[in-house]
Protein backbone atom coordinates (compact mmCIF):
# COMPACT_ATOMS: atom_id res chain seq x y z
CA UNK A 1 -45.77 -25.76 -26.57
CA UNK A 2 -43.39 -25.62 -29.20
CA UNK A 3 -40.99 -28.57 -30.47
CA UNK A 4 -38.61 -28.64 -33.12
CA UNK A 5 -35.36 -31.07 -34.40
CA UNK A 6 -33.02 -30.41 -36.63
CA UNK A 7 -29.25 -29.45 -37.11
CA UNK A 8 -27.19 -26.43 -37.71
CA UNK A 9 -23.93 -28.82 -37.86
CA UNK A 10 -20.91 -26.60 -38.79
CA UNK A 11 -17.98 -27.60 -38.07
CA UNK A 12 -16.70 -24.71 -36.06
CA UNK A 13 -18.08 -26.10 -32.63
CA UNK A 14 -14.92 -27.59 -31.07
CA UNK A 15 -17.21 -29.92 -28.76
CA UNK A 16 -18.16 -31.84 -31.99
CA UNK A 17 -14.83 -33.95 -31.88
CA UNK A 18 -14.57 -34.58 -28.33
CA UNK A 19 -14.59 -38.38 -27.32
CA UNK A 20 -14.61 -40.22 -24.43
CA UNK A 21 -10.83 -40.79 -24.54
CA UNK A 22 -9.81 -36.60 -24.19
CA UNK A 23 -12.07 -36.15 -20.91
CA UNK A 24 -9.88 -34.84 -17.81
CA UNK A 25 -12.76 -36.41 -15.03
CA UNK A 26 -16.42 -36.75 -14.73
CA UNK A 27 -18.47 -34.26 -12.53
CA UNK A 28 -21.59 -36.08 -11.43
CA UNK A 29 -24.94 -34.35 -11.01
CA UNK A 30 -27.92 -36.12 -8.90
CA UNK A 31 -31.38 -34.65 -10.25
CA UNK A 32 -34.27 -34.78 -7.85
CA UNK A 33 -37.61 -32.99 -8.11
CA UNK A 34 -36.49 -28.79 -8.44
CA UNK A 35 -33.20 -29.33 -7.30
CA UNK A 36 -29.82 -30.29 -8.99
CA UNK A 37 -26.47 -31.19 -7.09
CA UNK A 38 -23.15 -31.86 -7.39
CA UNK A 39 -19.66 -31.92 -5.25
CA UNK A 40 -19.46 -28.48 -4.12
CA UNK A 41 -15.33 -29.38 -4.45
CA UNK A 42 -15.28 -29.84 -7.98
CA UNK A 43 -12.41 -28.02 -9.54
CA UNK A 44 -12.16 -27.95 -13.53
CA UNK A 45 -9.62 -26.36 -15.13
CA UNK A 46 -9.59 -23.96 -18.40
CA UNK A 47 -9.22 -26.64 -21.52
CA UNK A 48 -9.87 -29.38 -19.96
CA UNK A 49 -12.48 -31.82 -21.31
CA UNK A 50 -14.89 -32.42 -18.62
CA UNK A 51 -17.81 -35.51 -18.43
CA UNK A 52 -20.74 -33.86 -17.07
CA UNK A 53 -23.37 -36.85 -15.87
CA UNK A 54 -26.63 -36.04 -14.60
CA UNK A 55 -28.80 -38.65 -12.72
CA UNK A 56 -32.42 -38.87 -12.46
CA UNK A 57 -32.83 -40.08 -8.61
CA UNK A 58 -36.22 -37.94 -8.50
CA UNK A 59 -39.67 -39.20 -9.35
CA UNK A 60 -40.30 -37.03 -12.79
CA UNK A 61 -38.46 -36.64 -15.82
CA UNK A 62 -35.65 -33.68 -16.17
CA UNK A 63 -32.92 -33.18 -18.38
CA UNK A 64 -30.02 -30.82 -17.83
CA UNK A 65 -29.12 -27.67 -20.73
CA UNK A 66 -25.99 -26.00 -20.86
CA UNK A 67 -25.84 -22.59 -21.97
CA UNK A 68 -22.91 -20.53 -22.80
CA UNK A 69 -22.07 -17.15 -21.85
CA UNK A 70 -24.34 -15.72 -23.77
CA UNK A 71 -26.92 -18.15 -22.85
CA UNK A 72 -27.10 -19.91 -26.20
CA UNK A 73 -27.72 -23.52 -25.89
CA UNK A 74 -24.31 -25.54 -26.26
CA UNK A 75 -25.24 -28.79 -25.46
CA UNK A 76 -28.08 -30.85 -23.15
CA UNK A 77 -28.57 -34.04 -21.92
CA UNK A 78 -32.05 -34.86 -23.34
CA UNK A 79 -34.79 -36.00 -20.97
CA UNK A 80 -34.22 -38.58 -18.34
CA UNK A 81 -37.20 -40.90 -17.15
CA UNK A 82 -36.34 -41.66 -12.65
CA UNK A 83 -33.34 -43.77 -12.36
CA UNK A 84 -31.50 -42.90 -15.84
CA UNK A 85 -28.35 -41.06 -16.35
CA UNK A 86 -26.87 -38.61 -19.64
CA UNK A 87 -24.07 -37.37 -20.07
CA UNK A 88 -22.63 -34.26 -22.38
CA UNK A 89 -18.65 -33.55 -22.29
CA UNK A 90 -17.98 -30.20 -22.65
């Protein structure tokens, strides 16, 4: 196992100024043991800031990465012990 911390903070990542105040809704994501869900109805549109919140309602620990199209990392919500919640706004 391999674990690392540290920053490559440039300031070319547009998510690094997004707030609380610019997000467009919250799309909620309930974690259980090897399966992740959310509102099938969710519609987001292009620009919009969007709250993504993941839940821990399982009995282990998960955490939730985001990957862009290219599959590099853009953001994650870091790992959740059963009954807490992360969010990342994207």
């Amino acid at each position: 196992m391999l674990s690392a911390c540290g920053s490559d903070d440039t300031d070319d990542d547009p998510t690094d100024a997004l707030s609380p105040e610019d997000v467009s809704q919250t799309v909620e994501f309930m974690a259980t043991e090897y399966e992740f869900g959310a509102d099938a109805s969710t519609t987001i549109v292009a620009g919009e800031v969007v709250r993504f919140r993941l839940t821990n309602v399982g009995e282990l620990d998960h955490e939730m990465r985001v990957l862009d199209e290219n599959g590099q990392l853009t953001d994650q919500i870091e790992r959740l012990v059963p009954g807490a919640s992360g969010d990342v706004l994207l």
